[in-house]
PDB file of N, CA and C in Angstrom:
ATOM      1  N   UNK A   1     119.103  85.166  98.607  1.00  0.00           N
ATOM      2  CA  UNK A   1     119.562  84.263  99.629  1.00  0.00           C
ATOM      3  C   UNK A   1     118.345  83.697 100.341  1.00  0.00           C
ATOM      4  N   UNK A   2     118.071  82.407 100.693  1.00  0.00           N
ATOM      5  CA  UNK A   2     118.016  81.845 101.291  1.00  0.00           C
ATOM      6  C   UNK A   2     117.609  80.765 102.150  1.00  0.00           C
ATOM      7  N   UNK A   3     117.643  81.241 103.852  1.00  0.00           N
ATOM      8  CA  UNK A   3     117.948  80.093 104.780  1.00  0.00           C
ATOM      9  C   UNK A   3     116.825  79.359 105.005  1.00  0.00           C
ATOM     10  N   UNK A   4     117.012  78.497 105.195  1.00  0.00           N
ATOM     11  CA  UNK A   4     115.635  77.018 105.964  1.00  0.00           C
ATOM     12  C   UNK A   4     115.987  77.091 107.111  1.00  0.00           C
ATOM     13  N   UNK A   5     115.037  76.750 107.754  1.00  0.00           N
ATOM     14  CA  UNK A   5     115.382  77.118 109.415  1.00  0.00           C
ATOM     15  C   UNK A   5     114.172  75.494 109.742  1.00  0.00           C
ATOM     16  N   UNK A   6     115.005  74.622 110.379  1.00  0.00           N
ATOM     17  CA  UNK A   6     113.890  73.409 110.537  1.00  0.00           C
ATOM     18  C   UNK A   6     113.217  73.142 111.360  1.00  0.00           C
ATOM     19  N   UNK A   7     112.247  74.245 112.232  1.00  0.00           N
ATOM     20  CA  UNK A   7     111.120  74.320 113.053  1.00  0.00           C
ATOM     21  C   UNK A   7     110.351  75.318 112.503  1.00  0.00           C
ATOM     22  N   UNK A   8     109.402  75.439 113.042  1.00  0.00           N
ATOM     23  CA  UNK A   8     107.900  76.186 112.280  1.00  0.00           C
ATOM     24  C   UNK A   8     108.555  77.697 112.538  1.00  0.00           C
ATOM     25  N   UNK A   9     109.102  77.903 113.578  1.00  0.00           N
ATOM     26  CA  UNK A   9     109.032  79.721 113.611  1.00  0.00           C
ATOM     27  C   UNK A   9     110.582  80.197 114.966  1.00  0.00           C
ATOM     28  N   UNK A  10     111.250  80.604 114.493  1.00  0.00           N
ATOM     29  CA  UNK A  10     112.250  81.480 115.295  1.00  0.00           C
ATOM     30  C   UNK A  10     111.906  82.337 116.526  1.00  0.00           C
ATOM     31  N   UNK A  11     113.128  81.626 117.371  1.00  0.00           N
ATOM     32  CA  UNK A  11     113.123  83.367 118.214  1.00  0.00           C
ATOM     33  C   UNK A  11     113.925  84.809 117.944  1.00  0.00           C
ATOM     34  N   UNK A  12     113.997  85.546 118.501  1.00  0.00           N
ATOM     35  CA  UNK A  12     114.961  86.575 118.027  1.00  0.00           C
ATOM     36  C   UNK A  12     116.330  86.510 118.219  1.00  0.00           C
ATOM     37  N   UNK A  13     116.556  85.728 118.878  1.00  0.00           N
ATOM     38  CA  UNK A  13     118.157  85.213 119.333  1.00  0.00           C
ATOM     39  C   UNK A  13     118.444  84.303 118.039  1.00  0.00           C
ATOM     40  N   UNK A  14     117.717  83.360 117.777  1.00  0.00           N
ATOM     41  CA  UNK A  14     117.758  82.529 116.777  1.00  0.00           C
ATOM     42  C   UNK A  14     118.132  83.214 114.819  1.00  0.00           C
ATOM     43  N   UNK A  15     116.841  84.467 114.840  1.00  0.00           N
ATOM     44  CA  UNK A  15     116.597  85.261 113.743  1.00  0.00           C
ATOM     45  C   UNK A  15     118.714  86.001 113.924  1.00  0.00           C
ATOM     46  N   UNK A  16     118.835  86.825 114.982  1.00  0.00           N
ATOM     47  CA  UNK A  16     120.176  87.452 115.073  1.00  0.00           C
ATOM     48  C   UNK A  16     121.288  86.757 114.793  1.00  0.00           C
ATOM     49  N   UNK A  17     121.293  85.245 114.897  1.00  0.00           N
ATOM     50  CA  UNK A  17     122.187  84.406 114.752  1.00  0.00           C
ATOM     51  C   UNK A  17     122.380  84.178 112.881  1.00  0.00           C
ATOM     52  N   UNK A  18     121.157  83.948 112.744  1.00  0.00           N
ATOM     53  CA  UNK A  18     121.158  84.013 110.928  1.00  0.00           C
ATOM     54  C   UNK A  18     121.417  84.643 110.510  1.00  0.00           C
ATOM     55  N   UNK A  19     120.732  86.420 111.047  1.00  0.00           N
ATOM     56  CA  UNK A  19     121.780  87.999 110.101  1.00  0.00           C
ATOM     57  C   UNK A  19     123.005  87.783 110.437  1.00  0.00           C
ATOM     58  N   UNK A  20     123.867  87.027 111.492  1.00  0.00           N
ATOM     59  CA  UNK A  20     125.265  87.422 112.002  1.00  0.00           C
ATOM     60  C   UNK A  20     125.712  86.687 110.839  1.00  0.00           C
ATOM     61  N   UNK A  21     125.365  85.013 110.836  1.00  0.00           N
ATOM     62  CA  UNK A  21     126.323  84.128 109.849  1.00  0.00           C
ATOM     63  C   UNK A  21     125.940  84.282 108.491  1.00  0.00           C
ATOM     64  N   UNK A  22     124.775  84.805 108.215  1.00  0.00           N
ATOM     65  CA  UNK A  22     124.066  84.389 106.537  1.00  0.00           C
ATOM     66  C   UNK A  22     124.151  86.196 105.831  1.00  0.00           C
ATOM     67  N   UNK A  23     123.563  86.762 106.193  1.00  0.00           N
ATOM     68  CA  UNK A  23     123.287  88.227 105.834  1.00  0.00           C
ATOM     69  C   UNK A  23     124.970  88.893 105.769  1.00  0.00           C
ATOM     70  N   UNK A  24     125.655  88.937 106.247  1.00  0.00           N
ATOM     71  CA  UNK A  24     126.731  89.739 106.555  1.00  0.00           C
ATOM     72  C   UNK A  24     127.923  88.984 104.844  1.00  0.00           C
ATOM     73  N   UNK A  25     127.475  87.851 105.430  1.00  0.00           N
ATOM     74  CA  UNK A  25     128.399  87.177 104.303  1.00  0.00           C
ATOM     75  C   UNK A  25     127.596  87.399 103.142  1.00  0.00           C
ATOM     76  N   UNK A  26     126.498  87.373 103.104  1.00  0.00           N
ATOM     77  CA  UNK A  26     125.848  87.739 101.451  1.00  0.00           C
ATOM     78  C   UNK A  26     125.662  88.782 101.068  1.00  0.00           C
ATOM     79  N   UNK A  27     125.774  90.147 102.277  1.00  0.00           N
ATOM     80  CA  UNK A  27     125.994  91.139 101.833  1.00  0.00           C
ATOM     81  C   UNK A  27     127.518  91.418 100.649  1.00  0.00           C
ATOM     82  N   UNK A  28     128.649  91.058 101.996  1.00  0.00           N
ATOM     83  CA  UNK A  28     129.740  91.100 101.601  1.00  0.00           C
ATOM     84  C   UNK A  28     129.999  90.427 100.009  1.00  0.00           C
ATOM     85  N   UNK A  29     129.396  89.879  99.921  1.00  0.00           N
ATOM     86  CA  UNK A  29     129.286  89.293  98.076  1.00  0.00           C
ATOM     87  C   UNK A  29     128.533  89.799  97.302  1.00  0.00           C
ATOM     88  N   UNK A  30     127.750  90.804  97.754  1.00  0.00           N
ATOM     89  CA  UNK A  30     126.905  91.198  96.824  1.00  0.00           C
ATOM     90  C   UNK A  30     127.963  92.947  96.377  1.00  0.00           C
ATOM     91  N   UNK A  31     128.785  92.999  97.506  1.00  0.00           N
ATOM     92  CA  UNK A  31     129.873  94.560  97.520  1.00  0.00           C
ATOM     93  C   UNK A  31     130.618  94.091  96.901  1.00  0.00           C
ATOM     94  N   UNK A  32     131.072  92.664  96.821  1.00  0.00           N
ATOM     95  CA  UNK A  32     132.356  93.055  96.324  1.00  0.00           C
ATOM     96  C   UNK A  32     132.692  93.409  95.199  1.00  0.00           C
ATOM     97  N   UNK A  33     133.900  94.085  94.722  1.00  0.00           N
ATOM     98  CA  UNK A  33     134.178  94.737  93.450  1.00  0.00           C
ATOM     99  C   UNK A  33     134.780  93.030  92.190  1.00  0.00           C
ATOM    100  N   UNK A  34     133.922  93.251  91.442  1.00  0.00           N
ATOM    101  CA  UNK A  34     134.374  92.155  90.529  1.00  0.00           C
ATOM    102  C   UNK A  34     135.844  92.149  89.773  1.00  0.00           C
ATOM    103  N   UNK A  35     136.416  91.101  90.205  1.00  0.00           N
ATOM    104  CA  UNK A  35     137.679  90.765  89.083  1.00  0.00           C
ATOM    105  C   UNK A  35     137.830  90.909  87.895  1.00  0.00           C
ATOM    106  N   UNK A  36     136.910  90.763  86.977  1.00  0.00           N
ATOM    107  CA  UNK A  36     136.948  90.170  85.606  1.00  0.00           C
ATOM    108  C   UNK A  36     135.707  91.202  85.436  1.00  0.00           C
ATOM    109  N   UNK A  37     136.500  91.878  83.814  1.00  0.00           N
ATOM    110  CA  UNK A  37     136.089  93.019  83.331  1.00  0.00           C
ATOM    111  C   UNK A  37     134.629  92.742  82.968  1.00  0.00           C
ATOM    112  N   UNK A  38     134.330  91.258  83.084  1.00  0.00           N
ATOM    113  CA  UNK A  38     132.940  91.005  82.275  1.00  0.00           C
ATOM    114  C   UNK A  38     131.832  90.711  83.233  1.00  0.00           C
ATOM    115  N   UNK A  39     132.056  90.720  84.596  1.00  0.00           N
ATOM    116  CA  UNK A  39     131.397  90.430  85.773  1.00  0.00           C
ATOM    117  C   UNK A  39     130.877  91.932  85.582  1.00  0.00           C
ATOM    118  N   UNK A  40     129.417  92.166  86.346  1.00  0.00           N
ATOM    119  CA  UNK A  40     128.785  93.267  86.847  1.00  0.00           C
ATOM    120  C   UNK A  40     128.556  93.643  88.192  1.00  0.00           C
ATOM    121  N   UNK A  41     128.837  94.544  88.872  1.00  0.00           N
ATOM    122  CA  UNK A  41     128.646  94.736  89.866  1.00  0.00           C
ATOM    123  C   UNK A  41     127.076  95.037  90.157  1.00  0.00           C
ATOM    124  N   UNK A  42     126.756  94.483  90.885  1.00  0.00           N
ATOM    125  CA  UNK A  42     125.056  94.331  90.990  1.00  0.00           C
ATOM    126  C   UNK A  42     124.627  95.281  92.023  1.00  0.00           C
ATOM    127  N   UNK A  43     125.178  95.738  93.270  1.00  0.00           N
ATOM    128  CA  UNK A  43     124.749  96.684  94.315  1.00  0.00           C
ATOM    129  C   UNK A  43     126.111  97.730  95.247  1.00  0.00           C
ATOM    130  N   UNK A  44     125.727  98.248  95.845  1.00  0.00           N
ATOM    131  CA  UNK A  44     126.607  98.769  96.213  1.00  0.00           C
ATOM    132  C   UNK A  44     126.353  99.247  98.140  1.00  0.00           C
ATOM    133  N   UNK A  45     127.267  99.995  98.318  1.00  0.00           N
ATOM    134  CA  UNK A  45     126.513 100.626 100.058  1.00  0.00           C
ATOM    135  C   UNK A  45     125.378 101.656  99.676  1.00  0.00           C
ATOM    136  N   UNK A  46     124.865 102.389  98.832  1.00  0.00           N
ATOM    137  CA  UNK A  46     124.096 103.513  98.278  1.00  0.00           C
ATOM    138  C   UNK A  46     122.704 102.741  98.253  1.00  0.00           C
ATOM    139  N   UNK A  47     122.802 101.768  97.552  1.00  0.00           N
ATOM    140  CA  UNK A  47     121.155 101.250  97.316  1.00  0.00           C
ATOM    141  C   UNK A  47     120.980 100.099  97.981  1.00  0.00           C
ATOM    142  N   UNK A  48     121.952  99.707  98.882  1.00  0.00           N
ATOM    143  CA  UNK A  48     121.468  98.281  99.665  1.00  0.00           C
ATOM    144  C   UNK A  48     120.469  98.914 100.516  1.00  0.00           C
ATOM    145  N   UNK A  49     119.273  98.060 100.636  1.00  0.00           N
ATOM    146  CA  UNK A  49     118.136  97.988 101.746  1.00  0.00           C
ATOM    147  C   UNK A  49     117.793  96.405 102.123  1.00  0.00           C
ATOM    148  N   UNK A  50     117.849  96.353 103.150  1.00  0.00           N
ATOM    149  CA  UNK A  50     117.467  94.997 103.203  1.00  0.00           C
ATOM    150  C   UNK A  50     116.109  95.268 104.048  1.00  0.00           C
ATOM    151  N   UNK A  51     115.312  93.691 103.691  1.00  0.00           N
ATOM    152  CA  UNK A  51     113.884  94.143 103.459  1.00  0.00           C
ATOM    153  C   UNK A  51     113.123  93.114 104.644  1.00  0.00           C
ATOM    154  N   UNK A  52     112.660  93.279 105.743  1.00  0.00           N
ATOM    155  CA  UNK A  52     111.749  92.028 106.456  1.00  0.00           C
ATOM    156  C   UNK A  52     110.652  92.453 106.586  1.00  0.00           C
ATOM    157  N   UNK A  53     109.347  92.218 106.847  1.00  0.00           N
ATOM    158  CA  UNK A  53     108.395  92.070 107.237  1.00  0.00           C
ATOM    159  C   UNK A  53     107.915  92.176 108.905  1.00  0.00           C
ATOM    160  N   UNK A  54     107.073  92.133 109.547  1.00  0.00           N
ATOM    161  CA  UNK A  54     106.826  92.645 110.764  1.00  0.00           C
ATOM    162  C   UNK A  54     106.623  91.438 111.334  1.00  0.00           C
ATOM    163  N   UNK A  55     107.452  90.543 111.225  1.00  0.00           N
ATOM    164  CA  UNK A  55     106.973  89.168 112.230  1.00  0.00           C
ATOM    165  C   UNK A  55     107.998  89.648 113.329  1.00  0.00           C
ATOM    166  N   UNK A  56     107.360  88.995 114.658  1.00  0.00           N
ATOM    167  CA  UNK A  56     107.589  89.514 115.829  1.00  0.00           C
ATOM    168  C   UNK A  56     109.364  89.384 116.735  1.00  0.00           C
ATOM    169  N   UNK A  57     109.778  88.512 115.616  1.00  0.00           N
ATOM    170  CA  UNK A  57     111.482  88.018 115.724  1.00  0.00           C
ATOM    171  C   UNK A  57     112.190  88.905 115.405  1.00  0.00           C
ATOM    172  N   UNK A  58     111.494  89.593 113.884  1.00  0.00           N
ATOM    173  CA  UNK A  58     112.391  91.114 113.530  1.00  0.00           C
ATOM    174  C   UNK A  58     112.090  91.592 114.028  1.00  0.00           C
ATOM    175  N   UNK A  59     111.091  91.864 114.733  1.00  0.00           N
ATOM    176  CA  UNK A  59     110.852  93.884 115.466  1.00  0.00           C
ATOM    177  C   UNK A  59     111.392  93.494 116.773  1.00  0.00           C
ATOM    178  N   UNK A  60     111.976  92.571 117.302  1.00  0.00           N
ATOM    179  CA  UNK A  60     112.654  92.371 118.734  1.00  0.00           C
ATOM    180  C   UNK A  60     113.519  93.370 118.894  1.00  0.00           C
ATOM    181  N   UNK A  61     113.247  94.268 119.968  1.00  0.00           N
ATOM    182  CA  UNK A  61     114.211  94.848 120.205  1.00  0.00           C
ATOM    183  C   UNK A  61     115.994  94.921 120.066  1.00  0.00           C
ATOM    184  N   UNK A  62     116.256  93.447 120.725  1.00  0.00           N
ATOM    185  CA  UNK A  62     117.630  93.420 120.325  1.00  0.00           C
ATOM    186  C   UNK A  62     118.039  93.126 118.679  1.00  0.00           C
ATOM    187  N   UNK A  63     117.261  92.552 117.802  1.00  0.00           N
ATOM    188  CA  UNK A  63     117.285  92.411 116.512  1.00  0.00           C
ATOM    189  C   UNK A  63     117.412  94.214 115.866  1.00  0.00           C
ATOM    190  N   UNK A  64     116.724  94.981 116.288  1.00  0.00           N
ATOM    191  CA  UNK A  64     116.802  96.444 115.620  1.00  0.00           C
ATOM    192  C   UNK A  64     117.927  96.935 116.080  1.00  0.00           C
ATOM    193  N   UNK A  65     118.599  96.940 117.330  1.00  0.00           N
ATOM    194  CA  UNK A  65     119.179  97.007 117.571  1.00  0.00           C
ATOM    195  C   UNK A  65     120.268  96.795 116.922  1.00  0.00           C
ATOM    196  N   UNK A  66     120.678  95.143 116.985  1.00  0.00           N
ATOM    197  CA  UNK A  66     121.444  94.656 115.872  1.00  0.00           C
ATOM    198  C   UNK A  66     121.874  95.037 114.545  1.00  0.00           C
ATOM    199  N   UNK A  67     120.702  95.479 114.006  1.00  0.00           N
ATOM    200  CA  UNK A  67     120.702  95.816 112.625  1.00  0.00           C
ATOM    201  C   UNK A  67     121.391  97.580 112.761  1.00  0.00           C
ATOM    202  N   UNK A  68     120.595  98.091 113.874  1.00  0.00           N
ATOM    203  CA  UNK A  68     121.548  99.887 114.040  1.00  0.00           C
ATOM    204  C   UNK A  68     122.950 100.036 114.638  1.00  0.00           C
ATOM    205  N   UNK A  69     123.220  98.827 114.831  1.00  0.00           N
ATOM    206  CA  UNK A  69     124.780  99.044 115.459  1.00  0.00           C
ATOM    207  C   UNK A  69     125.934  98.468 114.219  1.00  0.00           C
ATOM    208  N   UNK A  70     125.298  97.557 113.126  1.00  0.00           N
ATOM    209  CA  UNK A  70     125.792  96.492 111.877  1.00  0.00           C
ATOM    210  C   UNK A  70     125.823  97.790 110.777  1.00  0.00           C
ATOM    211  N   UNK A  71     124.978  99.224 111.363  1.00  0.00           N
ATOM    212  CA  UNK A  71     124.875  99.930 109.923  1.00  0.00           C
ATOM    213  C   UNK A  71     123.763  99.251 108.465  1.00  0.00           C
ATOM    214  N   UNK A  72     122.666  98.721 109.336  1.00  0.00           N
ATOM    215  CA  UNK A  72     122.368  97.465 108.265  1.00  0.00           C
ATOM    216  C   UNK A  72     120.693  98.790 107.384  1.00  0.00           C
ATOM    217  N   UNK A  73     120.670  99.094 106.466  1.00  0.00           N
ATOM    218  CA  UNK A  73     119.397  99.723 106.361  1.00  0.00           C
ATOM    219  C   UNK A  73     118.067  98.972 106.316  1.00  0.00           C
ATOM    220  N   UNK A  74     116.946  99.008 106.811  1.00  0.00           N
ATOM    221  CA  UNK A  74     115.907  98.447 107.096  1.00  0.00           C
ATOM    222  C   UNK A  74     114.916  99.037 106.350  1.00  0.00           C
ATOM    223  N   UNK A  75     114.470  98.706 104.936  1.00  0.00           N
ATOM    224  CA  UNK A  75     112.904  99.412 104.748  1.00  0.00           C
ATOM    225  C   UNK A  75     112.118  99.210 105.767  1.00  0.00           C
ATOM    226  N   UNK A  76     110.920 100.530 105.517  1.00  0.00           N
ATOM    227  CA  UNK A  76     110.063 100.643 106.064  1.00  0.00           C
ATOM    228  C   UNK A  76     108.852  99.479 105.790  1.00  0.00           C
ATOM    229  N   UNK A  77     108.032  98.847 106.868  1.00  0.00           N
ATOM    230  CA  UNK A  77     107.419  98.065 106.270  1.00  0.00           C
ATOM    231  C   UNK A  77     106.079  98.130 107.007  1.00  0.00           C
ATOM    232  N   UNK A  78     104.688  98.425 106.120  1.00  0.00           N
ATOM    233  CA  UNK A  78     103.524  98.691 107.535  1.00  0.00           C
ATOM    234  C   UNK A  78     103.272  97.664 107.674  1.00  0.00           C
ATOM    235  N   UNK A  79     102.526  97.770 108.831  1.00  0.00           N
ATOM    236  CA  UNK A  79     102.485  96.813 109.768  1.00  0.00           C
ATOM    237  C   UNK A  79     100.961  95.905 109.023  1.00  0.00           C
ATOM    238  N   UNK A  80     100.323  96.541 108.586  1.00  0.00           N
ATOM    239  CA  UNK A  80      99.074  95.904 108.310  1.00  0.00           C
ATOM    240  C   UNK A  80      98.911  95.673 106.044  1.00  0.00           C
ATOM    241  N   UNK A  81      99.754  95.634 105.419  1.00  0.00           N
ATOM    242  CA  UNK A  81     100.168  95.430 104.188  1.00  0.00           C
ATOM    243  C   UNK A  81     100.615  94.430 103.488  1.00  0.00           C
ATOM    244  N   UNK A  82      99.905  93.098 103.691  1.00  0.00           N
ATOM    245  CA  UNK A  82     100.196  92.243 103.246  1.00  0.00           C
ATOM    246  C   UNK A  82     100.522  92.008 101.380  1.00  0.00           C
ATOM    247  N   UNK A  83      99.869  93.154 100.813  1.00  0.00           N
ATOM    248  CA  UNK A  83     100.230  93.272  99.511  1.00  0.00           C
ATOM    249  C   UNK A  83     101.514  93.931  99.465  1.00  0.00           C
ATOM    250  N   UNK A  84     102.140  93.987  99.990  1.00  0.00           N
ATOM    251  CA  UNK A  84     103.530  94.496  99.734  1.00  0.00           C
ATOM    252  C   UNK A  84     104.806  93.314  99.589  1.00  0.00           C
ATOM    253  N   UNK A  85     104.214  92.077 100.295  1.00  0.00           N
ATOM    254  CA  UNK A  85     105.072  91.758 100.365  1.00  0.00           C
ATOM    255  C   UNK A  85     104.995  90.850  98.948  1.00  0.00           C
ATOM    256  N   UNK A  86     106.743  91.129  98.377  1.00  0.00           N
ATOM    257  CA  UNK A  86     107.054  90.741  97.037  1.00  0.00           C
ATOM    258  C   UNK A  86     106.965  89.644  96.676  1.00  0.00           C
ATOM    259  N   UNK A  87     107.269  88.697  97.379  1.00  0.00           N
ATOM    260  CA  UNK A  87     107.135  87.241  97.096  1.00  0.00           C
ATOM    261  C   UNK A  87     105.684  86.446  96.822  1.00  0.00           C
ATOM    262  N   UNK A  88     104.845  87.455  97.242  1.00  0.00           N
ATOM    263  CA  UNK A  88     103.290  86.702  97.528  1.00  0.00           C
ATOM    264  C   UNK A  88     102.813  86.270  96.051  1.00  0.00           C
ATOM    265  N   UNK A  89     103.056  87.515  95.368  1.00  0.00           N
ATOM    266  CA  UNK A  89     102.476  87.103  93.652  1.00  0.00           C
ATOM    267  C   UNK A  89     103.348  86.127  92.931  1.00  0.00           C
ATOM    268  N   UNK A  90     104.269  86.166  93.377  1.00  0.00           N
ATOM    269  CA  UNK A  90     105.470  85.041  92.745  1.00  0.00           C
ATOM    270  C   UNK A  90     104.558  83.128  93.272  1.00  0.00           C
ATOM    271  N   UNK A  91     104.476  83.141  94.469  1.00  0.00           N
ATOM    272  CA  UNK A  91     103.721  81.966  94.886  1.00  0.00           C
ATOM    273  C   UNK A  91     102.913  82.029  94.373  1.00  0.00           C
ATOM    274  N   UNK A  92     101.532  82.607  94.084  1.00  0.00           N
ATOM    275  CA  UNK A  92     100.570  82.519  92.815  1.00  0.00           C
ATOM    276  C   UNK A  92     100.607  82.124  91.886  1.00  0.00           C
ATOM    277  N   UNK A  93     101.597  82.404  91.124  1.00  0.00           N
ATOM    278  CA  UNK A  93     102.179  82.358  89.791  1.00  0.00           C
ATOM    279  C   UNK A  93     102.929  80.814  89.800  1.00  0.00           C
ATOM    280  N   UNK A  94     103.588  80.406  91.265  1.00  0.00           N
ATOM    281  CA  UNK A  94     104.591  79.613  90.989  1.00  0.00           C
ATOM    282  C   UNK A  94     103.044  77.931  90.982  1.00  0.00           C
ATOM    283  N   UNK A  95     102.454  78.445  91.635  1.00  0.00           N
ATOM    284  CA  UNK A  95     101.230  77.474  92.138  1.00  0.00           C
ATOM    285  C   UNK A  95     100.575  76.902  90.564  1.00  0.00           C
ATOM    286  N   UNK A  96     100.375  78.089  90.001  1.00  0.00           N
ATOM    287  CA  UNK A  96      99.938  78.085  88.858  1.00  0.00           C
ATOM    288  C   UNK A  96     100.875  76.945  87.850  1.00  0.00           C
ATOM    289  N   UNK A  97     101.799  77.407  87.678  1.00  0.00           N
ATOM    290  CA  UNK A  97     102.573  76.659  87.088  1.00  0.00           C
ATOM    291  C   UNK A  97     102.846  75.246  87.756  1.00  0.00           C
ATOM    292  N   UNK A  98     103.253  74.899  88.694  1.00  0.00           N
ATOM    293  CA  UNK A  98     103.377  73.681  89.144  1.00  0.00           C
ATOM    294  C   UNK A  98     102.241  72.840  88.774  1.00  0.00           C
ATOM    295  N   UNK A  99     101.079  73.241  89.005  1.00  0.00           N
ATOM    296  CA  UNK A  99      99.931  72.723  89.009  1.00  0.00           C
ATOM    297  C   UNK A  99      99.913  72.097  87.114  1.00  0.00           C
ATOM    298  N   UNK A 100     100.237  72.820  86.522  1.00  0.00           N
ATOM    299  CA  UNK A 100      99.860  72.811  85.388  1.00  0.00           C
ATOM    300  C   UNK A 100     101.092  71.271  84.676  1.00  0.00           C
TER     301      UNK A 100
END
């Protein structure tokens, strides 16, 4: 999933508003039990983690909050680990290719 947000950077009221309308509903699609014997169920409540980074909108208090009252699980994420985050080698790669 996802959202475009069309200014440079969020507040945390702003960030809470997106888990309320965007996250909850894409969770809920990612649970649900498939109709059709040939669909796969891709996740479940056992291995969902949902994953942010330490920008200062998620660690807002009322945002953690949010997320511990929603039941929402939060990996752990250090604070100083910019190689962790998954998407970074994908932009490398995607740079690469565009370019080409």
């Amino acid at each position: 999933m996802i959202v475009v947000c069309d200014e440079e950077g969020i507040s945390a009221d702003e960030y809470e508003d997106i888990l309320y309308d965007d996250l909850f509903s894409f969770v809920d699609d990612l649970l649900e039990i498939p109709e059709d014997d040939d669909e796969v169920r891709i996740a479940d409540e056992k291995i969902f983690l949902f994953l942010q980074d330490n920008a200062s909108c998620y660690k807002a208090t009322n945002i953690l909050e949010f997320l511990e009252e929603n039941h929402v699980p939060v990996m752990k994420w250090s604070s100083q680990s910019p190689d962790l985050n998954s998407i970074e080698n994908l932009w490398i790669d995607f740079k690469v290719r565009f370019h080409k």
